[in-house]
C-alpha atoms as a PDB file:
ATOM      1  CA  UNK A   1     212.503  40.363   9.567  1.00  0.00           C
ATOM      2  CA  UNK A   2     212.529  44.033   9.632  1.00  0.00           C
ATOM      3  CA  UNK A   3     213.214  43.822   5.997  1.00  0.00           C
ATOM      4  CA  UNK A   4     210.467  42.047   5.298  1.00  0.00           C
ATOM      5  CA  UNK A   5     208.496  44.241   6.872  1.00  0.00           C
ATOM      6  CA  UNK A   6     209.500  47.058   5.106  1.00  0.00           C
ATOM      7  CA  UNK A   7     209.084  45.459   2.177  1.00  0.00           C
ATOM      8  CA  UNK A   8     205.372  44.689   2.898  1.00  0.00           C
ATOM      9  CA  UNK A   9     204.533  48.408   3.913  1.00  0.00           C
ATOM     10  CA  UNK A  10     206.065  50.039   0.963  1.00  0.00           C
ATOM     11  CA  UNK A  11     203.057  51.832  -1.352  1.00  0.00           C
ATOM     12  CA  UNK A  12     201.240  51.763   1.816  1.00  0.00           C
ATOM     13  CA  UNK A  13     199.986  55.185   3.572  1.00  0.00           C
ATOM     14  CA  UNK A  14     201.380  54.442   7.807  1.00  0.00           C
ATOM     15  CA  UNK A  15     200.537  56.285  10.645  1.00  0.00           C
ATOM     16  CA  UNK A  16     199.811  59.915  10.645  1.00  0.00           C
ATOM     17  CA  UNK A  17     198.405  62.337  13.169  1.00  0.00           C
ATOM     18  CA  UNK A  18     194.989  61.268  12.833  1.00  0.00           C
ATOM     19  CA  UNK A  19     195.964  57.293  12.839  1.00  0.00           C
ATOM     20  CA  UNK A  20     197.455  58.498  16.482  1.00  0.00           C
ATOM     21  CA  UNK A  21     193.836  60.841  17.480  1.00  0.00           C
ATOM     22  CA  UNK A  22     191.951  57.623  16.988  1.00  0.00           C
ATOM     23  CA  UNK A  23     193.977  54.937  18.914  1.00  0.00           C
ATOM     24  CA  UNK A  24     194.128  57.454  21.998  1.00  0.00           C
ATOM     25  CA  UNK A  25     190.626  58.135  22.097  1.00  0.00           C
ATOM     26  CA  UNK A  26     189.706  54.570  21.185  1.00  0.00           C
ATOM     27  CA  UNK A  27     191.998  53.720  24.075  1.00  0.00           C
ATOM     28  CA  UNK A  28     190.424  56.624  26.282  1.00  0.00           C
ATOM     29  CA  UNK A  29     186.738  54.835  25.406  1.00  0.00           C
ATOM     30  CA  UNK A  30     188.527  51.733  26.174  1.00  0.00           C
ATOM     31  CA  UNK A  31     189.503  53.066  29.498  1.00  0.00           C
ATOM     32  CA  UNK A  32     185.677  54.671  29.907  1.00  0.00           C
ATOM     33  CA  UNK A  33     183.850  51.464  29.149  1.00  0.00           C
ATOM     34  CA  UNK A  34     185.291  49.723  32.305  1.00  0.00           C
ATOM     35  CA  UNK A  35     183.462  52.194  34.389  1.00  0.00           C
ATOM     36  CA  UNK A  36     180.029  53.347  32.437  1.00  0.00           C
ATOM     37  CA  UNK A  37     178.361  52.700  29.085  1.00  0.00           C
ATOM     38  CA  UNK A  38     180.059  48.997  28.598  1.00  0.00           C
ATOM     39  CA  UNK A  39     178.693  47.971  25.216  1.00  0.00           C
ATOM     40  CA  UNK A  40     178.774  51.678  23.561  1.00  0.00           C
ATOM     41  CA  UNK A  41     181.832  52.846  24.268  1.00  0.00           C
ATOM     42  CA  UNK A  42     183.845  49.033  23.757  1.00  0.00           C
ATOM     43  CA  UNK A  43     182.170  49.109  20.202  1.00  0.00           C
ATOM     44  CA  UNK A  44     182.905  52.856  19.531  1.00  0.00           C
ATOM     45  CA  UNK A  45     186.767  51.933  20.375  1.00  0.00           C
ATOM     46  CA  UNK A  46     186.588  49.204  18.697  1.00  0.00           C
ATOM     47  CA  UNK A  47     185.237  50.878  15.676  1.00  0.00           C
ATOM     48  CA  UNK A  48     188.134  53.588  15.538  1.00  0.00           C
ATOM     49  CA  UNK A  49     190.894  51.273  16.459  1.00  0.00           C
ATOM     50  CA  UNK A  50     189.791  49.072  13.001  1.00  0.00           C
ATOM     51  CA  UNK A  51     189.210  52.299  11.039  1.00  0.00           C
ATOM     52  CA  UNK A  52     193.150  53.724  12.322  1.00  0.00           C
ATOM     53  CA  UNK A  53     194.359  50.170  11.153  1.00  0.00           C
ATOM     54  CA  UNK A  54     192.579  50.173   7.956  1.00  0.00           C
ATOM     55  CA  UNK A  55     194.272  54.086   6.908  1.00  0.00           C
ATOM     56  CA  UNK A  56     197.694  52.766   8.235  1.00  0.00           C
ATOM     57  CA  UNK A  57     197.602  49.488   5.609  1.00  0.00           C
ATOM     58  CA  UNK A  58     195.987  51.566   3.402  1.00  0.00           C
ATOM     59  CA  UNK A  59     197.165  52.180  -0.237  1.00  0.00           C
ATOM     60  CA  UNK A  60     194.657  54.633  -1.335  1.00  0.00           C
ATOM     61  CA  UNK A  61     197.403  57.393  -0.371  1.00  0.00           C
ATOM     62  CA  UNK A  62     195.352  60.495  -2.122  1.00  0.00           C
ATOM     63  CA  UNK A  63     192.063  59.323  -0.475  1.00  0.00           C
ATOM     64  CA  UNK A  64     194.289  59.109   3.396  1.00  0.00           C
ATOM     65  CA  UNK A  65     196.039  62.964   3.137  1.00  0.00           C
ATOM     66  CA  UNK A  66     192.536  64.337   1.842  1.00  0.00           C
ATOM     67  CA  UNK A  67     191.023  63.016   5.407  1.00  0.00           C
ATOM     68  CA  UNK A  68     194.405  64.066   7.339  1.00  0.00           C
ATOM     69  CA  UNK A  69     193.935  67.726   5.833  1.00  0.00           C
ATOM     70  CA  UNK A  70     190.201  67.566   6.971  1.00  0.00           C
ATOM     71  CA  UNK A  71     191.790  66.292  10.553  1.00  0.00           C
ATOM     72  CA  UNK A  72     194.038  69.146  10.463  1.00  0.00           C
ATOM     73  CA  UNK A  73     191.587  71.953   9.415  1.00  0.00           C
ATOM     74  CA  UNK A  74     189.016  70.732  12.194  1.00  0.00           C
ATOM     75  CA  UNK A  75     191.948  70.605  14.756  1.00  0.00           C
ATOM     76  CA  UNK A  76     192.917  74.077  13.667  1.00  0.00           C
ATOM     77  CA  UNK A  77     189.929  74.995  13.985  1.00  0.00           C
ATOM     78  CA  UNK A  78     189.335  73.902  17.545  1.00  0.00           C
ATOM     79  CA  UNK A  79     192.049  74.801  19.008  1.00  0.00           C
ATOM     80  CA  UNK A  80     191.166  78.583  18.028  1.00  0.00           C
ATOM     81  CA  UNK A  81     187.772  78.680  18.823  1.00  0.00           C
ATOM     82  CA  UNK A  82     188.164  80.342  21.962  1.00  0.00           C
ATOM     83  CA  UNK A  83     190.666  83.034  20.525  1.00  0.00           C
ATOM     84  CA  UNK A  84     187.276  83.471  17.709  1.00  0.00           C
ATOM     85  CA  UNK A  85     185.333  84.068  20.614  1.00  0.00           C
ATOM     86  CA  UNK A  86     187.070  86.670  22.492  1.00  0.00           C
ATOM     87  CA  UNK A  87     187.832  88.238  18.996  1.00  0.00           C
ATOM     88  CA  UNK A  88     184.235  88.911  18.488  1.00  0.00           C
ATOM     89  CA  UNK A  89     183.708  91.077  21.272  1.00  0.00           C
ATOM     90  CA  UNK A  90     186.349  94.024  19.796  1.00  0.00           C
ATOM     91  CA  UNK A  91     185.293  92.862  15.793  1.00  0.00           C
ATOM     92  CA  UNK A  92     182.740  91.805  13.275  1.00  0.00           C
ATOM     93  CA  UNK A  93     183.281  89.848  11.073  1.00  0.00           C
ATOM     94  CA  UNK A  94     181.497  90.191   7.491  1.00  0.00           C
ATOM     95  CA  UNK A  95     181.859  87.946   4.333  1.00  0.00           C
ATOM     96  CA  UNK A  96     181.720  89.556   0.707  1.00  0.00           C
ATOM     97  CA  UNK A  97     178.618  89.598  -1.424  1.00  0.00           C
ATOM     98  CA  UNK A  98     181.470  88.660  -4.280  1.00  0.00           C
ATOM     99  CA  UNK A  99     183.620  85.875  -3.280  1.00  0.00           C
ATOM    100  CA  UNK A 100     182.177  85.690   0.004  1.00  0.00           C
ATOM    101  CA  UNK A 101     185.835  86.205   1.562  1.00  0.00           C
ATOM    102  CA  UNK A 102     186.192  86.561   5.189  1.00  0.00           C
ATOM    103  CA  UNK A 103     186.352  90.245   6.225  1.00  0.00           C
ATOM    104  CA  UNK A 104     187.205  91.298  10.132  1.00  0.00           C
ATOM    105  CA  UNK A 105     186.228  94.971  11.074  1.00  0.00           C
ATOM    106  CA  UNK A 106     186.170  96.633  14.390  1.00  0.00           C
ATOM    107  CA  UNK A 107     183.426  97.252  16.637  1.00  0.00           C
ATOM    108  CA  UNK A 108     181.864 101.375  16.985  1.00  0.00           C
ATOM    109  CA  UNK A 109     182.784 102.522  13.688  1.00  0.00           C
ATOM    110  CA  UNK A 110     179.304 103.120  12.494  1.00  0.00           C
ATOM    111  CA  UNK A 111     177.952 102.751   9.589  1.00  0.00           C
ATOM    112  CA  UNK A 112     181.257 102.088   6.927  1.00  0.00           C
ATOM    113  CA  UNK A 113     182.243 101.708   3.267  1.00  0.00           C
ATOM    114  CA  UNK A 114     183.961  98.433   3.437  1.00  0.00           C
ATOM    115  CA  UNK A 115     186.334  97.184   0.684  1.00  0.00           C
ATOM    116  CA  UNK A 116     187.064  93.548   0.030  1.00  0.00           C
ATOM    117  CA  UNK A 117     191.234  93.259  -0.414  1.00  0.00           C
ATOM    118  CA  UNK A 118     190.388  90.051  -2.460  1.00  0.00           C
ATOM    119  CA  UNK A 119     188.382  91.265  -4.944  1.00  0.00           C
ATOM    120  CA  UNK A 120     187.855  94.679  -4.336  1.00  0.00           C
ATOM    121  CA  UNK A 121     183.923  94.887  -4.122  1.00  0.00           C
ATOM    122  CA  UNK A 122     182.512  97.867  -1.872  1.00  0.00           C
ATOM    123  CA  UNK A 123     179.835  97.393   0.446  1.00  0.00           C
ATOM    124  CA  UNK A 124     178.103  98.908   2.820  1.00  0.00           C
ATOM    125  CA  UNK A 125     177.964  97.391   6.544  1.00  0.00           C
ATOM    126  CA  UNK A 126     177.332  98.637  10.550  1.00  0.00           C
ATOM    127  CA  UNK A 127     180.078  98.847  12.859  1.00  0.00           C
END
């Protein structure tokens, strides 16, 4: 049987890290829906549990990693928000006119000559 199975899955994309995000917060909702917001919540769950089904049997492989690396870059993201935050008390943080690269300078400098290490364009910015 487990063969079989096997079988049937090959070509297909299976479960990832953002198969597993959706079936614990649909389950989460699931959980939620007992106690407030009945209809809303059950169809939300519902809605995510179908969609984590659909990328699991999926065999649109490309299409399934380009949404996992969007997963991953928005959990990155997330988790260091609050690190961004505290950052930004001690640093700016300035983007270049050229290729509009990310560019992290500390606070009470004054008024600097700033150089961009990706393309090497010079501007002019406040500390």
């Amino acid at each position: 049987m487990s063969e079989k199975i096997r079988r049937w899955m090959y070509g297909r994309y299976g479960v990832d890290n953002l198969s597993r995000f959706m079936i614990y917060v649909a389950l989460v909702l699931c959980i939620l829906s007992i106690f407030m917001f009945r209809g809303l919540f059950y169809f939300v769950s519902l809605v995510l549990v179908v969609y984590s089904y659909y990328r699991v049997f999926s065999r649109n492989t490309q299409k399934r990693y380009k949404e996992l690396q969007a997963y991953e870059k928005w959990k990155k993201g997330v988790k260091n928000f609050p690190k961004t935050m505290a950052m930004r008390k001690t640093h700016h943080i300035y983007k270049c006119p050229n290729c509009r690269q990310k560019i992290r300078i500390p606070r009470g400098k004054g008024h600097i000559e700033i150089t961009c290490p990706k393309c090497r364009t010079k501007f002019l910015k406040n500390s």
